[in-house]
PDB file of N, CA and C in Angstrom:
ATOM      1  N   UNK A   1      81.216   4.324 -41.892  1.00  0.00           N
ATOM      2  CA  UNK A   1      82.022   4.911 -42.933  1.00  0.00           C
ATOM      3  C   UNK A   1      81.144   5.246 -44.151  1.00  0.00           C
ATOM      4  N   UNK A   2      80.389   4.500 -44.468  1.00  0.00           N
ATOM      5  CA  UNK A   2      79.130   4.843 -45.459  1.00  0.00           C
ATOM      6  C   UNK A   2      78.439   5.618 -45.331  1.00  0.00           C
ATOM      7  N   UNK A   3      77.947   5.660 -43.735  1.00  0.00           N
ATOM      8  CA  UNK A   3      77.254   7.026 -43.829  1.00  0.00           C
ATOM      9  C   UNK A   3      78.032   8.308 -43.783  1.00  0.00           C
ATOM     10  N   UNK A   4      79.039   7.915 -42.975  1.00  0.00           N
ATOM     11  CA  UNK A   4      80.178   9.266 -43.546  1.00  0.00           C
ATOM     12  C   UNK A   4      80.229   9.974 -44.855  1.00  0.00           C
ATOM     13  N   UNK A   5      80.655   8.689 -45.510  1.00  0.00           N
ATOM     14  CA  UNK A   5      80.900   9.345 -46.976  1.00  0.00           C
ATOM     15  C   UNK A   5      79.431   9.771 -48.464  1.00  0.00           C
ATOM     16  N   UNK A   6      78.046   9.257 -47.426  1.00  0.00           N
ATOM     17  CA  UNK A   6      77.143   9.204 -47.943  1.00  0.00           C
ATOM     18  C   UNK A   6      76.971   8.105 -48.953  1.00  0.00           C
ATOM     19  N   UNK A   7      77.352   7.157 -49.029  1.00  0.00           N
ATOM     20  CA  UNK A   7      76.966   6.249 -49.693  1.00  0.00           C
ATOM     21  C   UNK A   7      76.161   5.476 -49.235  1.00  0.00           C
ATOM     22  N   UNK A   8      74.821   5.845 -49.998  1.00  0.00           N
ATOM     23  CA  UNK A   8      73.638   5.254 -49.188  1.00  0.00           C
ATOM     24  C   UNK A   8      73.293   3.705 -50.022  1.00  0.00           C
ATOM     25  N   UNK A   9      73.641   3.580 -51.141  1.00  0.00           N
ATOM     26  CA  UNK A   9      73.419   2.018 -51.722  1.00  0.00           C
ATOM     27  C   UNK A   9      74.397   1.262 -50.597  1.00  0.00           C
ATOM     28  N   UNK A  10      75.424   1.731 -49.894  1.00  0.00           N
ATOM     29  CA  UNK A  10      75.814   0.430 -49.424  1.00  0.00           C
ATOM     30  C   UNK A  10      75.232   0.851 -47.948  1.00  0.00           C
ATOM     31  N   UNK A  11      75.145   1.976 -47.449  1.00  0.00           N
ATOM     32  CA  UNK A  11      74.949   1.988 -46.609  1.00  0.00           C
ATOM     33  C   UNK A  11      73.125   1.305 -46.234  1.00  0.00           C
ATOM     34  N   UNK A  12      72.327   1.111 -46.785  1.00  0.00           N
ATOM     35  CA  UNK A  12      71.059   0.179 -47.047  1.00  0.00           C
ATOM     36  C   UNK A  12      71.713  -1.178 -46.679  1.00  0.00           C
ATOM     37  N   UNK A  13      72.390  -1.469 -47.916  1.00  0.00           N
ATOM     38  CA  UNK A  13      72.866  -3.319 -47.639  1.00  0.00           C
ATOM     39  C   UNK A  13      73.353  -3.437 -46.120  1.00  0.00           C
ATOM     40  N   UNK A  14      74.241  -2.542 -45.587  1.00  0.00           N
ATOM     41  CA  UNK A  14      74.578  -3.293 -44.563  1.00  0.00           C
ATOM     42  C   UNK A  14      73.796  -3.165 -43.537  1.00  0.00           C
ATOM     43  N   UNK A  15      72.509  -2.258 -43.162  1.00  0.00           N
ATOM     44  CA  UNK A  15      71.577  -2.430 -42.563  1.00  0.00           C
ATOM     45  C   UNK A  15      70.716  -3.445 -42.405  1.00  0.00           C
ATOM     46  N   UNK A  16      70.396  -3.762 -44.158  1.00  0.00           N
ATOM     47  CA  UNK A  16      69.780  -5.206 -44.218  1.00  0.00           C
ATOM     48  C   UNK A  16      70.807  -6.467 -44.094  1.00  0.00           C
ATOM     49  N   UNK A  17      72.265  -6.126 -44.153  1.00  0.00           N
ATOM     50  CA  UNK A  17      72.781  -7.358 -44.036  1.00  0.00           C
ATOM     51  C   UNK A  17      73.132  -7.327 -42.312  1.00  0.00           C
ATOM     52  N   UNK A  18      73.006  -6.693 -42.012  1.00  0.00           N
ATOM     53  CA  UNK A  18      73.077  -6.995 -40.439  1.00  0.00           C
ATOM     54  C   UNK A  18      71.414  -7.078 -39.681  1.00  0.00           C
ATOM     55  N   UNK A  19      70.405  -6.105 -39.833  1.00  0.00           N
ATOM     56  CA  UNK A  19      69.755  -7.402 -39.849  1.00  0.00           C
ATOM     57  C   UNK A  19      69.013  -8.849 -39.917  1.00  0.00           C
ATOM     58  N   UNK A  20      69.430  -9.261 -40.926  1.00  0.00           N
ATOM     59  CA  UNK A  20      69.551 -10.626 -41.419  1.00  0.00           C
ATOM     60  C   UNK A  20      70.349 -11.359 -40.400  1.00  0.00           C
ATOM     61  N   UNK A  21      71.896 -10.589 -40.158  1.00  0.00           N
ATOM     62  CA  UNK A  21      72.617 -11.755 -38.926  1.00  0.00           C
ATOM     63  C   UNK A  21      71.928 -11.838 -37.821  1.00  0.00           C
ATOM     64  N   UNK A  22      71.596 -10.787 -37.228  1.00  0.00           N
ATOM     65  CA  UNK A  22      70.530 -10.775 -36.150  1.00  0.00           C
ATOM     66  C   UNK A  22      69.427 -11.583 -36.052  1.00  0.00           C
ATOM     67  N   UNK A  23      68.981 -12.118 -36.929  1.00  0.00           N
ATOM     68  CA  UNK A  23      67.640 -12.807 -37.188  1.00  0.00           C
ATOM     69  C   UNK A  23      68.081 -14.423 -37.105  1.00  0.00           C
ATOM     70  N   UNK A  24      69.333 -14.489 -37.717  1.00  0.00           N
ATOM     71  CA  UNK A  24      69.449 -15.880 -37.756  1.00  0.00           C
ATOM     72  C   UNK A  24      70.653 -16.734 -36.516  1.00  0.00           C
ATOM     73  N   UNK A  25      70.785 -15.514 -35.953  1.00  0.00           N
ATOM     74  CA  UNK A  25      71.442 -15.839 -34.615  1.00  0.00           C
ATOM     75  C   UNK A  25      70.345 -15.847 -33.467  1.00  0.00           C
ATOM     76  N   UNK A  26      69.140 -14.930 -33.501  1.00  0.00           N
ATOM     77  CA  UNK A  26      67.937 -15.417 -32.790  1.00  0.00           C
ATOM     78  C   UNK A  26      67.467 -16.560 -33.181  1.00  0.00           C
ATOM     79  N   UNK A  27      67.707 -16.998 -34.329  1.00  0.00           N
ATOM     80  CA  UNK A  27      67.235 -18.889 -34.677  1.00  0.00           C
ATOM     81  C   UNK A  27      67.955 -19.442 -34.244  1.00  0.00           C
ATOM     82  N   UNK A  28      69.293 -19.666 -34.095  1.00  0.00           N
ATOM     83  CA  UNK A  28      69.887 -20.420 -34.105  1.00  0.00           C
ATOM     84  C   UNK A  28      69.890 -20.933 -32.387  1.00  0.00           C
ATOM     85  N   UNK A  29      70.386 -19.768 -31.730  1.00  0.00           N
ATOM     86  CA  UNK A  29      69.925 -19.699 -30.454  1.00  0.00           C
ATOM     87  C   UNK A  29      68.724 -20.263 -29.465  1.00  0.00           C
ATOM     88  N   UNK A  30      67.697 -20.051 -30.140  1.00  0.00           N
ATOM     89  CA  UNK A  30      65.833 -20.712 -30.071  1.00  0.00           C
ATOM     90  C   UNK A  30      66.466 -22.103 -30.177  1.00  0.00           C
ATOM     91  N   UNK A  31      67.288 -22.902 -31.552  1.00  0.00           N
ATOM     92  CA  UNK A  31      67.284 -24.142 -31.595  1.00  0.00           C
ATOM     93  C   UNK A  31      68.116 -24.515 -30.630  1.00  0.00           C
ATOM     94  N   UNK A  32      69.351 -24.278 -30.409  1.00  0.00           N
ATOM     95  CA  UNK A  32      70.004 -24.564 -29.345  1.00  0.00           C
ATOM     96  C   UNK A  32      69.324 -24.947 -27.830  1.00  0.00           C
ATOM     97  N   UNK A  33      68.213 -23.638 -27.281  1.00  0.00           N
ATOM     98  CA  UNK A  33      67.399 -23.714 -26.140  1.00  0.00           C
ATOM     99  C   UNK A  33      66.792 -24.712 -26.195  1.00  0.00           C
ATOM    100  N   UNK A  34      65.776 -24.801 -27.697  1.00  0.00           N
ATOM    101  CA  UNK A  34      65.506 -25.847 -27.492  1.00  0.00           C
ATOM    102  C   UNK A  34      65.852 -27.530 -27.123  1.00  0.00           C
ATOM    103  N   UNK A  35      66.900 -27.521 -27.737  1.00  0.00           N
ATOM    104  CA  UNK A  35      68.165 -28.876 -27.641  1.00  0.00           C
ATOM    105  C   UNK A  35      68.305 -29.156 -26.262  1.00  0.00           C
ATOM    106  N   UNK A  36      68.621 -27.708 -25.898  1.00  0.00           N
ATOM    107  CA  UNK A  36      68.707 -27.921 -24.258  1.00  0.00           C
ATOM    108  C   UNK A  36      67.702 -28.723 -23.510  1.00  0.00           C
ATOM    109  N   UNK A  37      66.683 -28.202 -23.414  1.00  0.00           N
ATOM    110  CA  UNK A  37      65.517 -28.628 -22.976  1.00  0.00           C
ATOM    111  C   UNK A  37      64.970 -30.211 -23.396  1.00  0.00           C
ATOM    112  N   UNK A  38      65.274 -30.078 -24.636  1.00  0.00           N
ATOM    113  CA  UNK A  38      64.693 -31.735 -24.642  1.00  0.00           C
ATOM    114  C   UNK A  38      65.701 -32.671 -24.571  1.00  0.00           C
ATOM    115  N   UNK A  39      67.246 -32.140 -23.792  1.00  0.00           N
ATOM    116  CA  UNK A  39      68.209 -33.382 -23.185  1.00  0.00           C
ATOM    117  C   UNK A  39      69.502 -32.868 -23.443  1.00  0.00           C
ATOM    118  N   UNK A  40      69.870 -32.261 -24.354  1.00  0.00           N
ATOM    119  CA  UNK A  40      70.855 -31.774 -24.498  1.00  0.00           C
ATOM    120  C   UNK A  40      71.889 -32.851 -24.975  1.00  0.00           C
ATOM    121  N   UNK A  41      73.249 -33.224 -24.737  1.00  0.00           N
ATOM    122  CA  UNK A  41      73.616 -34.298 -25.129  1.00  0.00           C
ATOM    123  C   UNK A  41      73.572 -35.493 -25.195  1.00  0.00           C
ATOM    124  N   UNK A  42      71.924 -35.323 -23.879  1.00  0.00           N
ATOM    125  CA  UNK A  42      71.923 -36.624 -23.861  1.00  0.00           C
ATOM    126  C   UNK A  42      70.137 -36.881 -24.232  1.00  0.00           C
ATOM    127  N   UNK A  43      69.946 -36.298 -25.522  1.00  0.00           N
ATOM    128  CA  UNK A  43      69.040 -36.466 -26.424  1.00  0.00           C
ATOM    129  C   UNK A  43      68.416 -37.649 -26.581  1.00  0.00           C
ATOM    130  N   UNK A  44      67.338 -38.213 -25.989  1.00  0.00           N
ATOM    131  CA  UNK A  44      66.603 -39.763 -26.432  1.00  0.00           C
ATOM    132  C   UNK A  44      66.290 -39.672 -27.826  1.00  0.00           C
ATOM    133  N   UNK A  45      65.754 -40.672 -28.230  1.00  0.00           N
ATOM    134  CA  UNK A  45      65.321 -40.486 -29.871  1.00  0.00           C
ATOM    135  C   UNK A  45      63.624 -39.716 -29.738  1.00  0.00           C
ATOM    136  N   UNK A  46      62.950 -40.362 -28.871  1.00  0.00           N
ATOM    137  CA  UNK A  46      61.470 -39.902 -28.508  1.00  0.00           C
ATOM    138  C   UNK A  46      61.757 -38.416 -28.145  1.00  0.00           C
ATOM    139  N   UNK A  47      62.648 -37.698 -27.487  1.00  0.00           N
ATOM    140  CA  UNK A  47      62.826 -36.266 -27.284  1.00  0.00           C
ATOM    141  C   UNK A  47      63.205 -35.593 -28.871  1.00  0.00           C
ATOM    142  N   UNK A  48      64.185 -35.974 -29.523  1.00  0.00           N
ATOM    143  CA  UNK A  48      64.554 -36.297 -30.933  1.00  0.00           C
ATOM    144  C   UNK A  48      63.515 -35.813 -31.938  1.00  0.00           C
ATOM    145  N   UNK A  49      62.645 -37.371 -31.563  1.00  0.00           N
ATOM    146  CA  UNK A  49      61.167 -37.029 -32.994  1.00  0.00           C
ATOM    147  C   UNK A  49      60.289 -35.578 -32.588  1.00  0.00           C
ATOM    148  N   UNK A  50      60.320 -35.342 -31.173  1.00  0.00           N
ATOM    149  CA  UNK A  50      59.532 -34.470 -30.693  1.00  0.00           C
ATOM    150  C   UNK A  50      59.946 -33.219 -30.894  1.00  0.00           C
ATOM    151  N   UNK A  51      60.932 -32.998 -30.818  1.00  0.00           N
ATOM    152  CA  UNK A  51      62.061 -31.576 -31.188  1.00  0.00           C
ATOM    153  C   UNK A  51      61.642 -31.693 -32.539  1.00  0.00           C
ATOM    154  N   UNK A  52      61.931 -32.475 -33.352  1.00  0.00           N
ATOM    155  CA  UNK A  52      61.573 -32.798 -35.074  1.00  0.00           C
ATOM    156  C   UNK A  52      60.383 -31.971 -35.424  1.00  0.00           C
ATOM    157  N   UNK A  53      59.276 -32.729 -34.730  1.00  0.00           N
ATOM    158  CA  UNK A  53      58.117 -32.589 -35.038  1.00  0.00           C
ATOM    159  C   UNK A  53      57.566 -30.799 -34.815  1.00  0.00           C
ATOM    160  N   UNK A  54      58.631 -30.302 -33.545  1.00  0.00           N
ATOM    161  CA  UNK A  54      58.252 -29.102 -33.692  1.00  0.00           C
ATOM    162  C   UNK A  54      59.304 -28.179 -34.830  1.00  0.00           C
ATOM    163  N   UNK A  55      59.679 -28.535 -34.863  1.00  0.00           N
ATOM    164  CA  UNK A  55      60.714 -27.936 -35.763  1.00  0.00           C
ATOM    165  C   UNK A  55      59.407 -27.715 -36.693  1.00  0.00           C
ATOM    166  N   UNK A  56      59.064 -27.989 -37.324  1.00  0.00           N
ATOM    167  CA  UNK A  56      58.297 -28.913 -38.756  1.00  0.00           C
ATOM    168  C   UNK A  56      57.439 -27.946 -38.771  1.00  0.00           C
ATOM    169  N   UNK A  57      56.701 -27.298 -37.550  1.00  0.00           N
ATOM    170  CA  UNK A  57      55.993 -26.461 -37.524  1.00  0.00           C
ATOM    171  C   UNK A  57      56.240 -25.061 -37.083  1.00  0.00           C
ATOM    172  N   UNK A  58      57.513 -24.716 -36.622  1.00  0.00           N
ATOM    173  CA  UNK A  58      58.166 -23.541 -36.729  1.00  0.00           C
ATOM    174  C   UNK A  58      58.063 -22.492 -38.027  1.00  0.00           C
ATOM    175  N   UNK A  59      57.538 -20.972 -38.259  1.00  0.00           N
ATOM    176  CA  UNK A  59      57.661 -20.993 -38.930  1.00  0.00           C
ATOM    177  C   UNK A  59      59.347 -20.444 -39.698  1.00  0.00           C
ATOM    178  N   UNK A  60      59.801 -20.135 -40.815  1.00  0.00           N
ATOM    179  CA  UNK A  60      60.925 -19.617 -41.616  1.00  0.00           C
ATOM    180  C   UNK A  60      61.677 -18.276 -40.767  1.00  0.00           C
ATOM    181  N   UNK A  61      60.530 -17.499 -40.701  1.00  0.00           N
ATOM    182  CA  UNK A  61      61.369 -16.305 -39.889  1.00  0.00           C
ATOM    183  C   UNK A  61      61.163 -16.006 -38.443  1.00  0.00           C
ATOM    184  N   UNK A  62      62.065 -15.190 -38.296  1.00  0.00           N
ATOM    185  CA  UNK A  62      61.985 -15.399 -36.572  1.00  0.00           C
ATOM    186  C   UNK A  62      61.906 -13.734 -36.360  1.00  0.00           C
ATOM    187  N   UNK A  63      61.844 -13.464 -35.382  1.00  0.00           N
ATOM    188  CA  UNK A  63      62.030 -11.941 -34.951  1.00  0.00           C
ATOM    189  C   UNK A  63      63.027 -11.794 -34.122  1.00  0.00           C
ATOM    190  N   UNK A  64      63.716 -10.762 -34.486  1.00  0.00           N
ATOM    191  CA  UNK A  64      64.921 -10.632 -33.069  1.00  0.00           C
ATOM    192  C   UNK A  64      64.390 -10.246 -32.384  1.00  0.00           C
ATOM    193  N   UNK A  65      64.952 -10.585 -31.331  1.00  0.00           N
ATOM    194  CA  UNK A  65      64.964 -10.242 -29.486  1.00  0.00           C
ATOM    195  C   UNK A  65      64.883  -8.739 -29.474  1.00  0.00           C
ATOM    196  N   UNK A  66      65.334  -7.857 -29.949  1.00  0.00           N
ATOM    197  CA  UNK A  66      65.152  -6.431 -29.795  1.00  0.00           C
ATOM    198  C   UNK A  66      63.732  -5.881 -30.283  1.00  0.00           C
ATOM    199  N   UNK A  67      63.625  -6.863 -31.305  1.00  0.00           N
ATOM    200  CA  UNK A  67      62.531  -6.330 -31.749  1.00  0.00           C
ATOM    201  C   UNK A  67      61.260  -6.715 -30.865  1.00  0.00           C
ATOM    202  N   UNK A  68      61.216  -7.494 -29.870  1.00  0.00           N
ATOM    203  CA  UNK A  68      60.319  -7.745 -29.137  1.00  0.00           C
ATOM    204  C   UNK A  68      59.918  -7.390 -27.543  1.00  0.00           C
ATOM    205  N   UNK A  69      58.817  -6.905 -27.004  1.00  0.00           N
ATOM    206  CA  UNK A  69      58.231  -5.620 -26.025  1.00  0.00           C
ATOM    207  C   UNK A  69      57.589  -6.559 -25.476  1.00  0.00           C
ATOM    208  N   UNK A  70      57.099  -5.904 -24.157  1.00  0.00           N
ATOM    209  CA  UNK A  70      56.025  -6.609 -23.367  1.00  0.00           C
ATOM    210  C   UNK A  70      54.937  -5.965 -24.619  1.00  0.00           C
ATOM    211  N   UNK A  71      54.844  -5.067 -24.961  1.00  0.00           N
ATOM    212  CA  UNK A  71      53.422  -5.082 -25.872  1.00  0.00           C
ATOM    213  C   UNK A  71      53.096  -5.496 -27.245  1.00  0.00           C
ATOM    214  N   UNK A  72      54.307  -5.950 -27.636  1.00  0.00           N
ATOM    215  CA  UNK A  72      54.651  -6.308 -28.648  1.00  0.00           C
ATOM    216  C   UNK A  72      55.253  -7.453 -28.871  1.00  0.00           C
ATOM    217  N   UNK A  73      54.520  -8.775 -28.297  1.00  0.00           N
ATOM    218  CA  UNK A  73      55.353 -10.166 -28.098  1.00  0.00           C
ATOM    219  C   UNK A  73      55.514 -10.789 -29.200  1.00  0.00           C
TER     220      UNK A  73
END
């Protein structure tokens, strides 16, 4: 509808505000997999510190899934 009507100030935001959701639903997702993997509900504490510990070194942003190619990993 923004670009319809040419309104390009909003039509910007919601580009960047969508992808922003995109980005943090590829995080959120990554943490989840990860959860999976180191037990899932049935999480030890030693799987726990270890999930922790990588966390810790994860960095802030993530890349979405679209945005990523076999040549471009």
């Amino acid at each position: 509808m923004s670009f319809d009507e040419e309104d390009w100030a909003t039509w910007n935001f919601m580009q960047w505000f969508v992808k922003e959701q995109v980005e943090e639903e590829t995080l959120a997702l990554k943490l989840l997999d990860k959860m999976k993997i180191a037990g899932g509900e049935k999480l030890s504490g030693n799987a726990l510190y270890s999930l922790d510990r990588d966390m810790e070194k994860t960095p802030d942003e993530e890349r979405a899934a679209q945005d990523v190619t076999a040549d471009n990993p």
